[in-house]
N, C-alpha and C. Protein backbone atom coordinates (compact mmCIF):
# COMPACT_ATOMS: atom_id res chain seq x y z
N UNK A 1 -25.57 -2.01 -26.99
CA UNK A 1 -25.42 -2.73 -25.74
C UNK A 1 -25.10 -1.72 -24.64
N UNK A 2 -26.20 -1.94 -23.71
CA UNK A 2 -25.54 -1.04 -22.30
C UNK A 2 -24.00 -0.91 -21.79
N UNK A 3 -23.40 0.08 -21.41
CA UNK A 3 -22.47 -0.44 -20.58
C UNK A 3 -22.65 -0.86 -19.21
N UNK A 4 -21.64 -1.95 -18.39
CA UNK A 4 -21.86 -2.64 -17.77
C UNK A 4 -21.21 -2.15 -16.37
N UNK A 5 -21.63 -2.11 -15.48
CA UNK A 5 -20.71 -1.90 -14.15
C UNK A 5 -20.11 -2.64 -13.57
N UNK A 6 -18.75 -2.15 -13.17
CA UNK A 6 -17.77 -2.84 -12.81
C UNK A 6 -18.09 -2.22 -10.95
N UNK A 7 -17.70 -3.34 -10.39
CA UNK A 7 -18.41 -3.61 -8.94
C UNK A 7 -16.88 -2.55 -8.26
N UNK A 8 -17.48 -1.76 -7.64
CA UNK A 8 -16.08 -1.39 -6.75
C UNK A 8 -15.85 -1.89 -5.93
N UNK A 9 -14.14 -1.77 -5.72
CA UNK A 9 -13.30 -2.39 -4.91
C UNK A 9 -12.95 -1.92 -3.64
N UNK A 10 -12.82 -2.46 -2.83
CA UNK A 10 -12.35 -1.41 -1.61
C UNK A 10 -11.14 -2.42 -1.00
N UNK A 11 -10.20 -1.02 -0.61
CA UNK A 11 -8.44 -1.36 0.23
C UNK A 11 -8.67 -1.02 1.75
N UNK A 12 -7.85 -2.40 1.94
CA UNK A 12 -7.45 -2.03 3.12
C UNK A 12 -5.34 -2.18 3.25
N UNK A 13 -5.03 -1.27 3.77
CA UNK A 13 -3.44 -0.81 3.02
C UNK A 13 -2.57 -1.00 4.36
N UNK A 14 -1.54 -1.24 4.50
CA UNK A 14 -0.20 -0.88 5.29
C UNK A 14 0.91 -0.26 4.62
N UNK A 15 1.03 0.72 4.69
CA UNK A 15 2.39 1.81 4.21
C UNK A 15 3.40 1.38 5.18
N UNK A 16 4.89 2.09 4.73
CA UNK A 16 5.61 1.84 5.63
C UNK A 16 6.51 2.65 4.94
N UNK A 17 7.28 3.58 5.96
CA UNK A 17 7.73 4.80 5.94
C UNK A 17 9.20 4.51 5.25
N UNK A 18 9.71 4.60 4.27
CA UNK A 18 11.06 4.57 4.21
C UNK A 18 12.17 5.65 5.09
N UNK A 19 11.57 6.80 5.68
CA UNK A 19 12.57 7.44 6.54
C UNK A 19 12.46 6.71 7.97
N UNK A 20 11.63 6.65 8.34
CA UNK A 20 11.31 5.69 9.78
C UNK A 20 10.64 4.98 9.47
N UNK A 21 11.19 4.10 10.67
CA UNK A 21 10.46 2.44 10.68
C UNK A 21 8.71 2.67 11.63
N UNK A 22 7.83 3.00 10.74
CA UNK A 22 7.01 3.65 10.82
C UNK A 22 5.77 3.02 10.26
N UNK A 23 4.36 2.52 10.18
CA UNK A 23 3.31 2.18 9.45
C UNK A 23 2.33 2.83 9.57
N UNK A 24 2.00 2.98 8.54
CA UNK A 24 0.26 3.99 7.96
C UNK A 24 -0.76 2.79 7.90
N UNK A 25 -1.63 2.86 8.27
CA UNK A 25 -2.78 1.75 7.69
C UNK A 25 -3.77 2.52 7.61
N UNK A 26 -4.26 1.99 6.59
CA UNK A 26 -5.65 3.53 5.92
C UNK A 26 -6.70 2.27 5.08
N UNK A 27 -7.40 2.75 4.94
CA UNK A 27 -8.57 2.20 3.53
C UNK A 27 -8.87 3.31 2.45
N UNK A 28 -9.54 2.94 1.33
CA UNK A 28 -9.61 3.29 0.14
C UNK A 28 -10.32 2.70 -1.02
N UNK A 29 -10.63 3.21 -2.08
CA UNK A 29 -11.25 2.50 -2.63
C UNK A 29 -10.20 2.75 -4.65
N UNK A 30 -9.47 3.36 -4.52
CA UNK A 30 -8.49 3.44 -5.70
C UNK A 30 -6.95 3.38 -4.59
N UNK A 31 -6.41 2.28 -4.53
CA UNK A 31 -5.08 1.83 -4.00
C UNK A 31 -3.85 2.51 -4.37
N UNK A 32 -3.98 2.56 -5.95
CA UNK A 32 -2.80 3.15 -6.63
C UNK A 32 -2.48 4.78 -6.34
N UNK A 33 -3.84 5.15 -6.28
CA UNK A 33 -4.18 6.71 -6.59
C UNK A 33 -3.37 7.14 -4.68
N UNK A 34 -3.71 6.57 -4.09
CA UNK A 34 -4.09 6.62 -2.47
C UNK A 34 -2.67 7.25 -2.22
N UNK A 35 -1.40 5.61 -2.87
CA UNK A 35 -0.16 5.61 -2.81
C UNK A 35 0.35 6.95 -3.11
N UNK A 36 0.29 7.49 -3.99
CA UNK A 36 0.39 8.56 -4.49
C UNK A 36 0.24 9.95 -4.05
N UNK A 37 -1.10 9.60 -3.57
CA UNK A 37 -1.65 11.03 -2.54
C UNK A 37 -0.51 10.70 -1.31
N UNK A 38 -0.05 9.55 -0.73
CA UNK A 38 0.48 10.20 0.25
C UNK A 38 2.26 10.19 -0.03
N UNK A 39 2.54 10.15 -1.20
CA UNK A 39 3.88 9.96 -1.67
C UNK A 39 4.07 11.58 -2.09
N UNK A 40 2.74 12.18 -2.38
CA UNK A 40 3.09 13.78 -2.81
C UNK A 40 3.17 14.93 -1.67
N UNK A 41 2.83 14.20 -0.46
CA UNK A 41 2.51 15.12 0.65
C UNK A 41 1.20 15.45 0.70
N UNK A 42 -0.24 14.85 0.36
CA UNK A 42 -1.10 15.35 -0.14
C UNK A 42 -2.46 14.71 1.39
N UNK A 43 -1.39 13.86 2.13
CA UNK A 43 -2.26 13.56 3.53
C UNK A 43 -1.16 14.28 4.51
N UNK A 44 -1.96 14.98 5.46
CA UNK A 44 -1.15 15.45 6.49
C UNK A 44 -0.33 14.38 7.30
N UNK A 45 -0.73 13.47 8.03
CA UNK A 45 0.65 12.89 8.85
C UNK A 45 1.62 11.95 8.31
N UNK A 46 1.24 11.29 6.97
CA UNK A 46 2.41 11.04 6.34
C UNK A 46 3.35 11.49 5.41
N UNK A 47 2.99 12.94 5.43
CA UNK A 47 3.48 13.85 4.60
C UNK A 47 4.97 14.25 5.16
N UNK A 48 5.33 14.17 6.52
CA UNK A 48 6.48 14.10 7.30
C UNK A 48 7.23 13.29 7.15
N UNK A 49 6.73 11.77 6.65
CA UNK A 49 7.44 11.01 7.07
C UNK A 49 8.02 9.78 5.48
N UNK A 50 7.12 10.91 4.25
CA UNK A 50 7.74 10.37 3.12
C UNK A 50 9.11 9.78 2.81
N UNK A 51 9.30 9.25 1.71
CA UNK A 51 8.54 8.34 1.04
C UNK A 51 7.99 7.11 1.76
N UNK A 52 6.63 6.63 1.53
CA UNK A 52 5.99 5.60 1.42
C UNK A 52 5.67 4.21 0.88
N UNK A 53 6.33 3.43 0.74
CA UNK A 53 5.86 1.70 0.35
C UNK A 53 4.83 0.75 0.75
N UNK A 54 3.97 0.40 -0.11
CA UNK A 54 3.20 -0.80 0.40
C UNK A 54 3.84 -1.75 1.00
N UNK A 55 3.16 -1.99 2.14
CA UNK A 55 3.66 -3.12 2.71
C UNK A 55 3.16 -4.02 2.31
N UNK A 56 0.95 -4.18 2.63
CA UNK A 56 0.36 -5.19 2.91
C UNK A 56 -0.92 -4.55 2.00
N UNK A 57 -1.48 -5.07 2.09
CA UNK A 57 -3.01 -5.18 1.59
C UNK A 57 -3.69 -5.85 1.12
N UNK A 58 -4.97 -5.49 1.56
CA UNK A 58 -6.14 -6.39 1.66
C UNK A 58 -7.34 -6.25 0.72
N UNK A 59 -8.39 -6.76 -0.10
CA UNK A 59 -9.38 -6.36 -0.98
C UNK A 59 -11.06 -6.85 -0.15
N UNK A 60 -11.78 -5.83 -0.34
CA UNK A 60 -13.71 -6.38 0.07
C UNK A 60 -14.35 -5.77 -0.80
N UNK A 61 -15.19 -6.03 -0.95
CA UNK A 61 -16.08 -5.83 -1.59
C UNK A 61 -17.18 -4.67 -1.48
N UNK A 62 -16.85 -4.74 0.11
CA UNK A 62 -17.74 -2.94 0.93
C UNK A 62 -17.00 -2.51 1.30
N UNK A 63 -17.00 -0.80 1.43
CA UNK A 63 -16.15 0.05 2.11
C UNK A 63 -16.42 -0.30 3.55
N UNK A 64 -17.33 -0.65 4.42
CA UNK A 64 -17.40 -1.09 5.63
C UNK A 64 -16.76 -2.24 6.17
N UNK A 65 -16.76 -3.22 5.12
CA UNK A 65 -15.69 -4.15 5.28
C UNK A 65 -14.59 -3.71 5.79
N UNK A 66 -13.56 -3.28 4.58
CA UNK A 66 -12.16 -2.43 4.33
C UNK A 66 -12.49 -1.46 5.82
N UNK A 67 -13.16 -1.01 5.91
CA UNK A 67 -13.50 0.31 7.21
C UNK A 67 -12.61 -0.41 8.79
N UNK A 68 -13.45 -1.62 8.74
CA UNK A 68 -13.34 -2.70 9.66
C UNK A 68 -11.96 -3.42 9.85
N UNK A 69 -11.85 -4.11 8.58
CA UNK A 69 -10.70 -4.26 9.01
C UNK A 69 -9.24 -3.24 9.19
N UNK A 70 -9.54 -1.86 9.02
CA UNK A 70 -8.66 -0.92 8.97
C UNK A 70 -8.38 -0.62 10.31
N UNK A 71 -9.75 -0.60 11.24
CA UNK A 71 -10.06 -0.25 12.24
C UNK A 71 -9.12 -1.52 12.91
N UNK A 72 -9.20 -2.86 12.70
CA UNK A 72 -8.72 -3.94 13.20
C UNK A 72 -7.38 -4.01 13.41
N UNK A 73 -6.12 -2.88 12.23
CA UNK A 73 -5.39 -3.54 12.16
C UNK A 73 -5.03 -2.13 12.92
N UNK A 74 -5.23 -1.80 13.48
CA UNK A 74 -4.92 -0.33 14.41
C UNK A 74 -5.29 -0.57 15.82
N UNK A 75 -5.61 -1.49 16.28
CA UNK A 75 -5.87 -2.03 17.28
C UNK A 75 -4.51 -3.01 17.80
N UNK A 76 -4.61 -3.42 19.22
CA UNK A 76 -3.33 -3.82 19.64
C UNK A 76 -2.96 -5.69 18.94
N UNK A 77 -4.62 -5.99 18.54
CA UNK A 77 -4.51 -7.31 18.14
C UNK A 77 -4.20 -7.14 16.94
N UNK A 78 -4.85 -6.18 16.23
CA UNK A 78 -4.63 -6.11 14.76
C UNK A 78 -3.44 -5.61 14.70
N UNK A 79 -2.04 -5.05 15.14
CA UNK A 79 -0.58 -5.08 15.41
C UNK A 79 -0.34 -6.36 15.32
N UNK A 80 -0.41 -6.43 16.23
CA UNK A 80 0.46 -8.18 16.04
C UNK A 80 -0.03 -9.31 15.37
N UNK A 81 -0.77 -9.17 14.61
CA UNK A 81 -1.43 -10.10 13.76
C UNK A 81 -0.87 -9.58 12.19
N UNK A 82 -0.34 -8.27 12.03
CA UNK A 82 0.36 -7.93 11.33
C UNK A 82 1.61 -8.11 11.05
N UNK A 83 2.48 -7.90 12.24
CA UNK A 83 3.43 -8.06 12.68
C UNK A 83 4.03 -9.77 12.19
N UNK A 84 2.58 -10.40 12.71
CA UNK A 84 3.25 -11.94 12.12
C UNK A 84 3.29 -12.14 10.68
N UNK A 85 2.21 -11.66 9.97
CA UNK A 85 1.86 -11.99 8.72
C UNK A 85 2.74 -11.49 7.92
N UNK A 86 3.46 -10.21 8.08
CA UNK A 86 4.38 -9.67 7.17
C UNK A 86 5.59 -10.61 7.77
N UNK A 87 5.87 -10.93 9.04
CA UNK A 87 7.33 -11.89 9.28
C UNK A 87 7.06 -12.81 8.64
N UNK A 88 6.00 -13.80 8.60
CA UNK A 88 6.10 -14.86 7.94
C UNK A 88 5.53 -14.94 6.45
N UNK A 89 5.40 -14.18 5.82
CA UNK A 89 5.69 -13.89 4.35
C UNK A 89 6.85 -13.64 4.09
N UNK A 90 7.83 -12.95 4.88
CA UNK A 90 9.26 -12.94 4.55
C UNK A 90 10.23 -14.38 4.55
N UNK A 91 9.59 -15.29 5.83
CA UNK A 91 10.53 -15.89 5.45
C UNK A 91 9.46 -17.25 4.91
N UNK A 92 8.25 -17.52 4.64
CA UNK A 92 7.52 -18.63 3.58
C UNK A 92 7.95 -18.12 1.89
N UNK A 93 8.31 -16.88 1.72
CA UNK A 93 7.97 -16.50 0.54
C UNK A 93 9.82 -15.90 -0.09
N UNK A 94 10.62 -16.20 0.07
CA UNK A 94 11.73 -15.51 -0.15
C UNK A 94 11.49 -14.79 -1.47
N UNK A 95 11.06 -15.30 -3.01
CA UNK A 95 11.45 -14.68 -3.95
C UNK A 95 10.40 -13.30 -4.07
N UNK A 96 8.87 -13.89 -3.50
CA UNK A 96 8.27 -12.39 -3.19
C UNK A 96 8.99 -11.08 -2.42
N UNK A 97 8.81 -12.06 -1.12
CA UNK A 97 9.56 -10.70 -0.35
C UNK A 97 11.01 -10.29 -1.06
N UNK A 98 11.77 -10.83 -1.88
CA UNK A 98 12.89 -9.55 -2.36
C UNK A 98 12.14 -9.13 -3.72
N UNK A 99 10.65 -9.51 -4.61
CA UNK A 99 10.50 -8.88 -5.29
C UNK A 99 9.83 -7.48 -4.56
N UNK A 100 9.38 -8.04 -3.31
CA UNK A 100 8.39 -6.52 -2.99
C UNK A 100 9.64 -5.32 -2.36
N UNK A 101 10.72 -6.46 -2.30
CA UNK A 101 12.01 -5.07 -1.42
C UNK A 101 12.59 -4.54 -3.14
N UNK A 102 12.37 -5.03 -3.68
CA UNK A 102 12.79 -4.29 -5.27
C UNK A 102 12.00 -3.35 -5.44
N UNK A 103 10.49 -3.31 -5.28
CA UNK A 103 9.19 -2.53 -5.59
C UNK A 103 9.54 -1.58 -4.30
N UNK A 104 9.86 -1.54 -3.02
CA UNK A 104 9.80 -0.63 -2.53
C UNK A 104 10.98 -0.02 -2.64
N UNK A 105 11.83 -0.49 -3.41
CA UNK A 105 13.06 0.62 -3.79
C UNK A 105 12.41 1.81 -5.01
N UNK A 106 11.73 0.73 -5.83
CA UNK A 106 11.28 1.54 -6.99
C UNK A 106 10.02 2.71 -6.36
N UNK A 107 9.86 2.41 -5.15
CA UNK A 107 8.82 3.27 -4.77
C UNK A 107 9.11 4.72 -4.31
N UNK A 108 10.44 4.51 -3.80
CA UNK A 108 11.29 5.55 -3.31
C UNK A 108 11.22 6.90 -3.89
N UNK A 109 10.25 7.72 -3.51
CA UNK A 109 9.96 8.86 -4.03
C UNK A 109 10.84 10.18 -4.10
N UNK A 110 11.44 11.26 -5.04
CA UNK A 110 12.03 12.14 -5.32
C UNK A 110 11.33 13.42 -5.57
N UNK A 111 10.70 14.38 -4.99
CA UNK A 111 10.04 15.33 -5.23
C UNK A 111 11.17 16.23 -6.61
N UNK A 112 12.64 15.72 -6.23
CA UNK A 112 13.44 16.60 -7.21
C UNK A 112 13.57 15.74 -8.62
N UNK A 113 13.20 14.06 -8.81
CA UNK A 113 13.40 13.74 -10.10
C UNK A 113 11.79 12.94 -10.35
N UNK A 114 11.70 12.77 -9.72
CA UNK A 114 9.69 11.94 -9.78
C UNK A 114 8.99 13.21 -9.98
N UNK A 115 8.18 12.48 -10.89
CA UNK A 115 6.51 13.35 -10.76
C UNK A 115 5.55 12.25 -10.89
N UNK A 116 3.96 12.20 -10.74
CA UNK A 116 3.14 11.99 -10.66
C UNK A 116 3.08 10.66 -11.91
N UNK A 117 3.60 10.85 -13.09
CA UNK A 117 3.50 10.03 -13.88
C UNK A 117 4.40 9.16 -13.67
N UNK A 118 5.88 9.36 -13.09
CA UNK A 118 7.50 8.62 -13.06
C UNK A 118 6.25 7.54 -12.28
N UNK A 119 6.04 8.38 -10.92
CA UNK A 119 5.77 7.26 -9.60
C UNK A 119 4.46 5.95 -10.25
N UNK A 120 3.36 6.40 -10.91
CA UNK A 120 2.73 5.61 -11.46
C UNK A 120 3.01 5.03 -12.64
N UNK A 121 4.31 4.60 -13.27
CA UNK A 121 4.93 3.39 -13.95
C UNK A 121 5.56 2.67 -13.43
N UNK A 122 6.31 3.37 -12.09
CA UNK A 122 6.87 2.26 -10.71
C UNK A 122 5.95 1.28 -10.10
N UNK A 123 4.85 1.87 -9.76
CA UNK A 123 3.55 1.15 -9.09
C UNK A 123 2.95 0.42 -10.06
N UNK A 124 2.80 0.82 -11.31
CA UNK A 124 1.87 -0.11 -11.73
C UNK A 124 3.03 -1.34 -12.66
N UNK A 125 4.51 -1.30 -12.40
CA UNK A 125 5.07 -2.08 -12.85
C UNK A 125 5.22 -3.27 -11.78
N UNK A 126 5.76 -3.12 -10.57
CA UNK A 126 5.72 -3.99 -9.74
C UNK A 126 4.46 -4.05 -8.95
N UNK A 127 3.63 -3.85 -9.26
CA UNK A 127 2.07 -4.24 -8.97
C UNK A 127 1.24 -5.63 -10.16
N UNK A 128 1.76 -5.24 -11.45
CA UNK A 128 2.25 -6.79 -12.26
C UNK A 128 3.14 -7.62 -11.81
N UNK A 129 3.95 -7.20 -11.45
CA UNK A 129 5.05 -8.14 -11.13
C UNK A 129 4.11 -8.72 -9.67
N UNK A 130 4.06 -8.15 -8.45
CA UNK A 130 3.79 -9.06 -7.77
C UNK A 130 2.26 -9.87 -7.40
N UNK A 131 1.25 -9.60 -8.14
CA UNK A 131 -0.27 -10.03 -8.59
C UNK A 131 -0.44 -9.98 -10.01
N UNK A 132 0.55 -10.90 -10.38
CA UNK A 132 -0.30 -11.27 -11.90
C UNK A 132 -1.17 -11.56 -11.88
């Protein structure tokens, strides 16, 4: 039997700086991997401003999609259309939003006790936890 292709995915992401109150919004097409690259210092402008937490994100089906709405949410409408959606997930959703403030504790990166493997059992634990 052939193997079969699995359709790629494409991200559209909001980071958010645990040293400053700060947001990244980027696209991608491996989410987990992305987190990572910029949790190691491995993108220049959030490499200053480590550690990094998901805030938000979004899934399409085309990288032009994800492109688009990346582009959208970097815009002054796409701010505040953010701005609401993360306020009112905090307060429609109480037991999410303190599971995702648990996940961004666990996200909390240590160049002196994390490595590459620590940070991807954090992510991919509360990444079950909050999209079963």
């Amino acid at each position: 039997m052939p193997p079969t292709k699995t359709k790629a995915m494409y991200y559209t992401y909001v980071l958010q700086s645990q040293q400053k109150n700060i947001l990244y919004k980027g696209s991608t097409s491996n989410l987990e991997l992305r987190i990572i690259q910029h949790n190691d210092g491995l993108v220049a402008f959030t490499k200053k401003y480590r550690p990094w937490v998901l805030l938000y994100h979004e899934t399409f089906s085309t990288r032009s999609e994800a492109m688009a709405r990346e582009k959208f949410f970097k815009s002054g409408k796409g701010r505040e259309w953010l701005k609401q959606i993360i306020d009112k997930s905090v307060q429609l959703n109480p037991p999410q939003a303190e599971a995702s403030r648990l996940c961004r504790e666990g996200f909390r990166f240590s160049a002196a006790t994390d490595n590459v493997v620590t940070l991807k059992e954090k992510i991919s634990k509360c990444w079950s936890f909050l999209m079963p």
